[in-house]
N, C-alpha and C. Protein backbone atom coordinates (compact mmCIF):
# COMPACT_ATOMS: atom_id res chain seq x y z
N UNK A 1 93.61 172.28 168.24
CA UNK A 1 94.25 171.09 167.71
C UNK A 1 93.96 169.91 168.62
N UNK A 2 93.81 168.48 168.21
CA UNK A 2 93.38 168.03 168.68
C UNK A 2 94.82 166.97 169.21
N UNK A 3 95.14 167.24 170.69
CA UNK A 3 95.84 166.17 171.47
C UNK A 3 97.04 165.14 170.89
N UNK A 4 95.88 164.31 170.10
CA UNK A 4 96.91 163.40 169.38
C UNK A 4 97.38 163.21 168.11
N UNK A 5 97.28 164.82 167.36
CA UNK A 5 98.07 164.80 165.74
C UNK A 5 99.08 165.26 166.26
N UNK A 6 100.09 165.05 165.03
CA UNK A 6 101.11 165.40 165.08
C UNK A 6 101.45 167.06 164.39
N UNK A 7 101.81 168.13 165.23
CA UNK A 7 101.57 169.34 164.58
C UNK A 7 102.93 169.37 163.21
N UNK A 8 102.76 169.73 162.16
CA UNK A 8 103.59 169.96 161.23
C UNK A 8 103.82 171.55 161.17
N UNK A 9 105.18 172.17 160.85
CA UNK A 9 105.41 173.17 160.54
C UNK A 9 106.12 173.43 159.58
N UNK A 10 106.29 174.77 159.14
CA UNK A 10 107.08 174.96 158.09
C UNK A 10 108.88 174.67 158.25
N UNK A 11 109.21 175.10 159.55
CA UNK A 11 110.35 174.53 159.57
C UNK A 11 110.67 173.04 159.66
N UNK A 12 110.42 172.36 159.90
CA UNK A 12 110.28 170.83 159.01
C UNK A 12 110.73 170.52 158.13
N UNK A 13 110.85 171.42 156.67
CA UNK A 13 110.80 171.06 155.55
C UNK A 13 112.22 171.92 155.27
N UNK A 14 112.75 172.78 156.52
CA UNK A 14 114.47 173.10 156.29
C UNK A 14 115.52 172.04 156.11
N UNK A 15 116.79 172.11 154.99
CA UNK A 15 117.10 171.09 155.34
C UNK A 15 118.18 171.32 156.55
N UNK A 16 118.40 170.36 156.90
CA UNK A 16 119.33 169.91 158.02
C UNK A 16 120.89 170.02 157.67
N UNK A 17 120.90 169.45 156.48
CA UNK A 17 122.52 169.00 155.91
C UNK A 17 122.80 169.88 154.46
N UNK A 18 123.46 170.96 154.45
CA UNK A 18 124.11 171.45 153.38
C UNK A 18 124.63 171.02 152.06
N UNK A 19 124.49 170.95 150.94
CA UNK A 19 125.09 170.41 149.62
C UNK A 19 126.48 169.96 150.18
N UNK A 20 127.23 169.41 149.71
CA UNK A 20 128.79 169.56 149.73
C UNK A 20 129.29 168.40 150.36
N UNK A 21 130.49 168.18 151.39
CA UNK A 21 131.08 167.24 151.22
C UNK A 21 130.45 166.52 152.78
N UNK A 22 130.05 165.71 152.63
CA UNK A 22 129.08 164.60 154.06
C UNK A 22 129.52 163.29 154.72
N UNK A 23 129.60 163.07 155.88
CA UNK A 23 129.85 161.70 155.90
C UNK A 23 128.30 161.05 156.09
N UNK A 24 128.55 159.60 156.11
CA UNK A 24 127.26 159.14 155.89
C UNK A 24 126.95 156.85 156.26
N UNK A 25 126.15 157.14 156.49
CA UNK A 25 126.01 155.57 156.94
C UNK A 25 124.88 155.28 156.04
N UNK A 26 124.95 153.95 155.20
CA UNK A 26 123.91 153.82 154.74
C UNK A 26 123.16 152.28 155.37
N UNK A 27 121.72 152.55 155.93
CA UNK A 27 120.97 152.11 156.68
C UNK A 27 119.94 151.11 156.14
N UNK A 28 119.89 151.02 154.63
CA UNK A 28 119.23 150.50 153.94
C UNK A 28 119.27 150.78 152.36
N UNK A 29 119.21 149.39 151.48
CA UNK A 29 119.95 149.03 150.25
C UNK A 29 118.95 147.78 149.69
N UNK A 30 118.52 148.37 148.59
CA UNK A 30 117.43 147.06 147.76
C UNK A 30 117.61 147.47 146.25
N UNK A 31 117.19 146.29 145.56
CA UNK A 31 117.18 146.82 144.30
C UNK A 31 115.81 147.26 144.37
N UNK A 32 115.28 148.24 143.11
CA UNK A 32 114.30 148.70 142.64
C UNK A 32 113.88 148.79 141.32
N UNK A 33 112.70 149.27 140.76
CA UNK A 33 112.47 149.69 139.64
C UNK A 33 111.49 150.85 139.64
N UNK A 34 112.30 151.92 138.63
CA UNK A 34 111.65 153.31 138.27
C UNK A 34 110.97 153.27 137.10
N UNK A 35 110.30 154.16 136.70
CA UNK A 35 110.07 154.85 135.28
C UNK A 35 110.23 155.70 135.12
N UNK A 36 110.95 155.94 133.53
CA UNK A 36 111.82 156.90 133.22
C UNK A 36 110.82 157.63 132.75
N UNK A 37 111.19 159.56 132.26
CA UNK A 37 110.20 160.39 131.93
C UNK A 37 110.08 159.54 130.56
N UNK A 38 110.58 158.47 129.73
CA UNK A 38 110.28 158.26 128.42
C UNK A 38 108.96 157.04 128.79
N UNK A 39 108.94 156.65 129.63
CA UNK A 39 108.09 155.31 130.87
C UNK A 39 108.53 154.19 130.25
N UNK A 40 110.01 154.54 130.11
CA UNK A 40 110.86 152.96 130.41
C UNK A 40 111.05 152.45 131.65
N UNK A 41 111.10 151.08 132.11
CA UNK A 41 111.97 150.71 133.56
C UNK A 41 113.08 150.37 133.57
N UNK A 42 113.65 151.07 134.48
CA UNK A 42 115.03 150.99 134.73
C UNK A 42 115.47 150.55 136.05
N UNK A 43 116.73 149.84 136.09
CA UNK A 43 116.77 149.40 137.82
C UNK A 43 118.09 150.31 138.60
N UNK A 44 117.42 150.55 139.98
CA UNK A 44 118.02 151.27 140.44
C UNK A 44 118.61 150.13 141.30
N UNK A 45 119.81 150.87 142.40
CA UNK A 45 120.02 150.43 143.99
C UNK A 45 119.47 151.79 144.36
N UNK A 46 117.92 151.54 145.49
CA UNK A 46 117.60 152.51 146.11
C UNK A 46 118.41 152.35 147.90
N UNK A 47 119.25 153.59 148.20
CA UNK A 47 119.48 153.51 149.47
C UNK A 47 118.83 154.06 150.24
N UNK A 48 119.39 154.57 151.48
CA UNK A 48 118.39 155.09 152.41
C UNK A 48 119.45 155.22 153.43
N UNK A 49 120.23 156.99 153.20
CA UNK A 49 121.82 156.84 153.62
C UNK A 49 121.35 158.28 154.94
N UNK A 50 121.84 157.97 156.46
CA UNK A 50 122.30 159.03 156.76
C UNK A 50 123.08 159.84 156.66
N UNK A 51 123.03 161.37 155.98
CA UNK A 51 124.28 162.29 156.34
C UNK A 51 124.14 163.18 156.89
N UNK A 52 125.81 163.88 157.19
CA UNK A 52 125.98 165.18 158.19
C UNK A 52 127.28 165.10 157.55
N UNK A 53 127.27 166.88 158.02
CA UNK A 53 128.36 167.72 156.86
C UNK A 53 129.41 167.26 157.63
N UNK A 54 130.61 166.60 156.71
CA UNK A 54 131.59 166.35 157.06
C UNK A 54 132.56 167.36 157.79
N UNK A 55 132.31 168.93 157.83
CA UNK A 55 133.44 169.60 159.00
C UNK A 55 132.72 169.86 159.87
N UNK A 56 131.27 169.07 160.10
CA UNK A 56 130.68 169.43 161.48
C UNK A 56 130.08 168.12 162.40
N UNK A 57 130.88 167.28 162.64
CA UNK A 57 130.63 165.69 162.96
C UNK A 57 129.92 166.15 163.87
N UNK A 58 129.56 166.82 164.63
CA UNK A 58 128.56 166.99 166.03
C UNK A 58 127.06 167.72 165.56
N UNK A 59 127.14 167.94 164.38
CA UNK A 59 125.45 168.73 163.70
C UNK A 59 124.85 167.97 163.83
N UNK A 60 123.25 168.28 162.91
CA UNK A 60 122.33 167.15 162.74
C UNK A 60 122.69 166.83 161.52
N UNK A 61 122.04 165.33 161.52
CA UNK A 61 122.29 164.23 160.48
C UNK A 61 120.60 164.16 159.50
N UNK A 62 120.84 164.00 158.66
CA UNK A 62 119.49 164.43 157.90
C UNK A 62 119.49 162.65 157.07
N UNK A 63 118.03 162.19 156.91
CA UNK A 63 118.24 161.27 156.15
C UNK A 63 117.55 161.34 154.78
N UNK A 64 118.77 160.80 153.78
CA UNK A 64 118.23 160.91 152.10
C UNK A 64 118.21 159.87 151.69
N UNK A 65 117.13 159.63 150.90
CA UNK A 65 116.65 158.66 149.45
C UNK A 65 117.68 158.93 148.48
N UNK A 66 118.95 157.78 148.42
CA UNK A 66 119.48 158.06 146.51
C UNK A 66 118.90 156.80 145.90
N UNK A 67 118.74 157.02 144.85
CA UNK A 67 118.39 155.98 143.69
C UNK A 67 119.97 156.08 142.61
N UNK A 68 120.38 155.32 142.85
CA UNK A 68 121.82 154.91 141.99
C UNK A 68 121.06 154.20 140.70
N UNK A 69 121.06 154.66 139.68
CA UNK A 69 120.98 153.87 138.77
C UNK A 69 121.63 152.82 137.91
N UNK A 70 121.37 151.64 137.89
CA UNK A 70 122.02 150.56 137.65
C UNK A 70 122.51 150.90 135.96
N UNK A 71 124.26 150.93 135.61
CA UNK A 71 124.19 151.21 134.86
C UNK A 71 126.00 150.80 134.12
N UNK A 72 126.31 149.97 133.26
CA UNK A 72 127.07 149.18 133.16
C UNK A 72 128.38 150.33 132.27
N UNK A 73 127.96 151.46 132.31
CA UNK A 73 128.56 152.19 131.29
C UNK A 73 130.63 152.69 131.87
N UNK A 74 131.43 151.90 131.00
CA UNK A 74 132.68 151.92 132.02
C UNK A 74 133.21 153.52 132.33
N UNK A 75 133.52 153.71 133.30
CA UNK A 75 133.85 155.03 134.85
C UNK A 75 132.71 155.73 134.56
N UNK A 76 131.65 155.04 134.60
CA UNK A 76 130.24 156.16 134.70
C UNK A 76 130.38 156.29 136.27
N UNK A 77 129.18 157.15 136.63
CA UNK A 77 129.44 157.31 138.07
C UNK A 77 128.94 156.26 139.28
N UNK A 78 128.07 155.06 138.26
CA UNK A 78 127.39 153.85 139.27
C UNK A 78 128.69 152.97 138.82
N UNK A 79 129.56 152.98 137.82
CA UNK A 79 131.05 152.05 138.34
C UNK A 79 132.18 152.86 138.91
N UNK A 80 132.03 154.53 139.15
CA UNK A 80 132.87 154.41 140.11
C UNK A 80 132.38 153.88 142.09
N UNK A 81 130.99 153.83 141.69
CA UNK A 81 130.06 154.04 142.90
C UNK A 81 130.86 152.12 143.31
N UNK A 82 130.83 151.39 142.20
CA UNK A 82 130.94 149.91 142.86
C UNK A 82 132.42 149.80 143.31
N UNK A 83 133.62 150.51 142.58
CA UNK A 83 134.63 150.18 142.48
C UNK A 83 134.98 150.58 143.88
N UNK A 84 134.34 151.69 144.73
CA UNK A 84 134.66 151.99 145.50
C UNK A 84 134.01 151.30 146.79
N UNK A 85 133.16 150.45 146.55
CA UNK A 85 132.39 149.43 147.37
C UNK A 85 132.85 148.13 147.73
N UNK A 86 133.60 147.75 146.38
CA UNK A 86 134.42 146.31 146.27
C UNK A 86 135.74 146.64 146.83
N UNK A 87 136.69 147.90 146.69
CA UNK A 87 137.19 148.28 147.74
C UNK A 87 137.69 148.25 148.84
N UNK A 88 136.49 148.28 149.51
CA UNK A 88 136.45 148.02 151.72
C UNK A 88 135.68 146.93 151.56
N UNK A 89 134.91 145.70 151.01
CA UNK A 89 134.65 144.50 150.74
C UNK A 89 135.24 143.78 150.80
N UNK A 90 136.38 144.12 149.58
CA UNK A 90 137.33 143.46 149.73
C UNK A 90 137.11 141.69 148.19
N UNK A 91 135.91 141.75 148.10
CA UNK A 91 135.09 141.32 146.44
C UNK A 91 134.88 141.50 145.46
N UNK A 92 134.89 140.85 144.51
CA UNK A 92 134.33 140.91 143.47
C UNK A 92 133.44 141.58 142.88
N UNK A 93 132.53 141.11 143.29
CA UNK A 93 130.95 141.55 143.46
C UNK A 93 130.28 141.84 144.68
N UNK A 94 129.12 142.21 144.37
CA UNK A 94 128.08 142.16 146.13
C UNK A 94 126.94 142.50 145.62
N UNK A 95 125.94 142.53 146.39
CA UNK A 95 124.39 142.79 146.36
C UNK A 95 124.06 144.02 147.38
N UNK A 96 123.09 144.48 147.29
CA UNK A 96 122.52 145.81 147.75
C UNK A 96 122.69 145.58 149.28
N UNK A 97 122.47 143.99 149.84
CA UNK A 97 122.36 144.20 151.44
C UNK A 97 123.64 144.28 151.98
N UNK A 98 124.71 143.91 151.07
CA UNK A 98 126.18 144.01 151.60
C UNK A 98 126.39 145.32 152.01
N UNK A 99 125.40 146.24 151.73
CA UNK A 99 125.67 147.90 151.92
C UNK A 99 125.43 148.58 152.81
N UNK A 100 124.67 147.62 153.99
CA UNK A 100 123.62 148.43 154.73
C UNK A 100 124.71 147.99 156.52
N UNK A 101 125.13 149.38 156.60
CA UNK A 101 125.80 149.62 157.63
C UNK A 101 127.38 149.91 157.11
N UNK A 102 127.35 150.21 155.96
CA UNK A 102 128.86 150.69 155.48
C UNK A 102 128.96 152.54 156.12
N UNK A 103 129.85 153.23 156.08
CA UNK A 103 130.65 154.31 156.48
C UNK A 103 131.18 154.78 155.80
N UNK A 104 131.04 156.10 155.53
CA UNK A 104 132.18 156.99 154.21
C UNK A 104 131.68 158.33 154.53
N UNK A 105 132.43 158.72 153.18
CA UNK A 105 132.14 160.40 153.01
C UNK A 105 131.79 160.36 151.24
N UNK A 106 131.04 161.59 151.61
CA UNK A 106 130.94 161.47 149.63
C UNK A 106 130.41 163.07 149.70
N UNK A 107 130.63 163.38 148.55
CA UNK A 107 129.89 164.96 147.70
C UNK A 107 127.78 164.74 147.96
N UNK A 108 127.36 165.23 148.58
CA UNK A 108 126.05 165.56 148.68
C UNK A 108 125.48 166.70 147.62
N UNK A 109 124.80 166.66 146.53
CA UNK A 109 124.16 167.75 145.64
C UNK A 109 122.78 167.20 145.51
N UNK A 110 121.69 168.14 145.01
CA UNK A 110 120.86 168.17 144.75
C UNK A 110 120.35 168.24 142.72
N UNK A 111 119.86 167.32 142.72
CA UNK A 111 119.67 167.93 140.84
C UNK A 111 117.77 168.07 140.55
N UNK A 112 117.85 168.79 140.18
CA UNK A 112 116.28 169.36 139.73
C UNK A 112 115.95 169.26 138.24
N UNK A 113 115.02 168.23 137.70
CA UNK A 113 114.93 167.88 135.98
C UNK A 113 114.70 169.15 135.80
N UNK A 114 114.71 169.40 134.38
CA UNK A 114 113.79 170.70 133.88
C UNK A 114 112.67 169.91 133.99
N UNK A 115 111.76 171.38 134.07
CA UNK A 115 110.12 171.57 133.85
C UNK A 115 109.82 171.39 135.50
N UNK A 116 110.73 170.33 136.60
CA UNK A 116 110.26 169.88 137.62
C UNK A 116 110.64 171.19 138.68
N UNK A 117 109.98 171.24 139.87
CA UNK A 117 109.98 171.73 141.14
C UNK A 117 110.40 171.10 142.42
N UNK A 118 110.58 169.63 141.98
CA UNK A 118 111.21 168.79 143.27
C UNK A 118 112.73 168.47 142.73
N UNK A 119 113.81 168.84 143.88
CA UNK A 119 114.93 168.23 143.33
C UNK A 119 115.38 166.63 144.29
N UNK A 120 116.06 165.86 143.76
CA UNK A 120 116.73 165.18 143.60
C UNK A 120 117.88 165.41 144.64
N UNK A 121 118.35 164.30 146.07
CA UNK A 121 119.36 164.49 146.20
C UNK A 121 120.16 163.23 145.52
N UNK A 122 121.62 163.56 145.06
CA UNK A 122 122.66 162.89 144.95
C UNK A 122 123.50 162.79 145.25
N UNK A 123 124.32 161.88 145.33
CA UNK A 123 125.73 161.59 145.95
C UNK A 123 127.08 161.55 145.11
N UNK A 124 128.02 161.53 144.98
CA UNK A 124 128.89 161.29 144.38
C UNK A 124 130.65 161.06 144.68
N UNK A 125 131.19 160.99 144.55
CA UNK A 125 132.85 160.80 144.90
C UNK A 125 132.89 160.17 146.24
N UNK A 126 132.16 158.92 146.33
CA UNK A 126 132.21 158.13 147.74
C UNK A 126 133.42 157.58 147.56
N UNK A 127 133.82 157.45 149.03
CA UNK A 127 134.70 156.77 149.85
C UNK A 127 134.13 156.21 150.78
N UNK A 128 134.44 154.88 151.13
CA UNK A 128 133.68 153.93 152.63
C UNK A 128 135.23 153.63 153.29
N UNK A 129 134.99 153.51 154.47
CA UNK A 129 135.88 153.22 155.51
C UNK A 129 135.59 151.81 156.01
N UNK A 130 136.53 151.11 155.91
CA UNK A 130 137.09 149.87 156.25
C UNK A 130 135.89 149.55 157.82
N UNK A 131 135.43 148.74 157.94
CA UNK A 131 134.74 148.59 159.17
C UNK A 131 135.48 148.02 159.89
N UNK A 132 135.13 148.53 161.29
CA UNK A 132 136.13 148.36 162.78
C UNK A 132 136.69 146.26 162.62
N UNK A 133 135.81 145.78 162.45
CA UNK A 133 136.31 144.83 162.38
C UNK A 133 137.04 143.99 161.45
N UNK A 134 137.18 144.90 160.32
CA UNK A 134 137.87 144.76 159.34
C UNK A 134 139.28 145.08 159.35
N UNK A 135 139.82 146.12 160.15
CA UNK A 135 140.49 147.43 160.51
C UNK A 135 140.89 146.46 161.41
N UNK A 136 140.77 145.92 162.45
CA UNK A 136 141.22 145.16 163.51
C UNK A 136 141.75 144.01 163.31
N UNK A 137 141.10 143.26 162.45
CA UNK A 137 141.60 141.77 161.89
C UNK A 137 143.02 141.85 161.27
N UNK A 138 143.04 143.25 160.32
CA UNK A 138 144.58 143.90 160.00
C UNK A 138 145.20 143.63 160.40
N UNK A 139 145.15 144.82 161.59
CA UNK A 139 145.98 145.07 162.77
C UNK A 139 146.58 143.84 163.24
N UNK A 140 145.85 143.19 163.69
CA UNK A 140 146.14 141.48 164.26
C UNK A 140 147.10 140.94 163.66
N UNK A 141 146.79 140.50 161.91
CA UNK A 141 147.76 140.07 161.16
C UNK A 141 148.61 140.74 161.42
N UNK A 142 148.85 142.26 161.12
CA UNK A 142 150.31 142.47 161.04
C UNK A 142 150.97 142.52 161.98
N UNK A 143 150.37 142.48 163.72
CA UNK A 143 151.21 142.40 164.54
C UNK A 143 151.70 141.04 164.11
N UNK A 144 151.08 140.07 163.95
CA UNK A 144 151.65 138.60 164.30
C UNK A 144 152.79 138.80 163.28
N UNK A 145 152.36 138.97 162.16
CA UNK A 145 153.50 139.04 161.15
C UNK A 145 154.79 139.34 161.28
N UNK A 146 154.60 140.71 162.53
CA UNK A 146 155.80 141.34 162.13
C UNK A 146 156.10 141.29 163.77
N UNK A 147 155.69 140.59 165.09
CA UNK A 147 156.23 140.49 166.21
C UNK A 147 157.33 139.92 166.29
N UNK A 148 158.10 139.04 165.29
CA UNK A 148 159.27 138.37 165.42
C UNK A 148 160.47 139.35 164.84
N UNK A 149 160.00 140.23 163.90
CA UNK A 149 161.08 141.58 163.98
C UNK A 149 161.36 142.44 164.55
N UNK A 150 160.16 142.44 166.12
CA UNK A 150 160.70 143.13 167.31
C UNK A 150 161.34 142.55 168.13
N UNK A 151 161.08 140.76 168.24
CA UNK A 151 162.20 140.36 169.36
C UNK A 151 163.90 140.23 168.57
N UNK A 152 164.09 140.69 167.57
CA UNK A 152 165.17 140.91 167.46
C UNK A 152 166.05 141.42 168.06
């Protein structure tokens, strides 16, 4: 072998992170466009989320491609995906980059089309956690709020 490739092995291609319940940071958030097996386009939010199994915070962290498909259909699973985004936002609305460095846990599965051999990971039943400085600004208010009902 020659010095400066990089050797590939079969363990490589183990995964790291188990189906099931994950926490996760997502690191990157754009819109996109796919084609569907009918070769319609459709728009996704493609992320680009780290996870690790949520009862083992000290494992390895594996990183996955989801493609959320943009999709207006009411409690489908891309409006429970926003409702739970606007949430810890704390907005209305937002755009894909508002996403990139959020925190949660969510269901990790895999789906495989028929006829295909590659599966699909997906996400589902997210929760995001309030960011530290979000969480702190709280805190702040409610001390001030409520410091005059301790010098009572």
């Amino acid at each position: 072998m020659n010095n400066n490739e990089e050797v590939i092995y079969l363990d490589d291609f183990n995964e790291k992170v188990s189906d099931g319940a994950v926490s996760f940071l997502i690191t990157d958030a754009k819109y996109d466009m796919i084609k569907t097996r009918k070769n319609e386009d459709v728009q996704i939010i493609k992320l680009t989320v780290e996870v690790r199994e949520l009862d083992n915070p000290s494992g390895d962290k594996e990183v996955k491609n989801i493609n959320l498909f943009v999709n207006k259909t009411p409690r489908g699973s891309f409006h429970r995906f926003v409702k739970a985004v606007l949430e810890v936002v704390r907005t209305t609305a937002f755009t894909p980059s508002i996403l990139i460095g959020l925190k949660g846990k969510a269901m990790l599965s895999h789906y495989t089309p028929e006829g295909s051999e590659f599966a699909y990971p997906q996400m589902n039943d997210w929760a995001f956690y309030a960011t530290s400085a979000k969480v702190s600004k709280a805190l702040e208010e409610y001390i001030d709020d409520n410091l005059d009902d301790l010098d009572d």
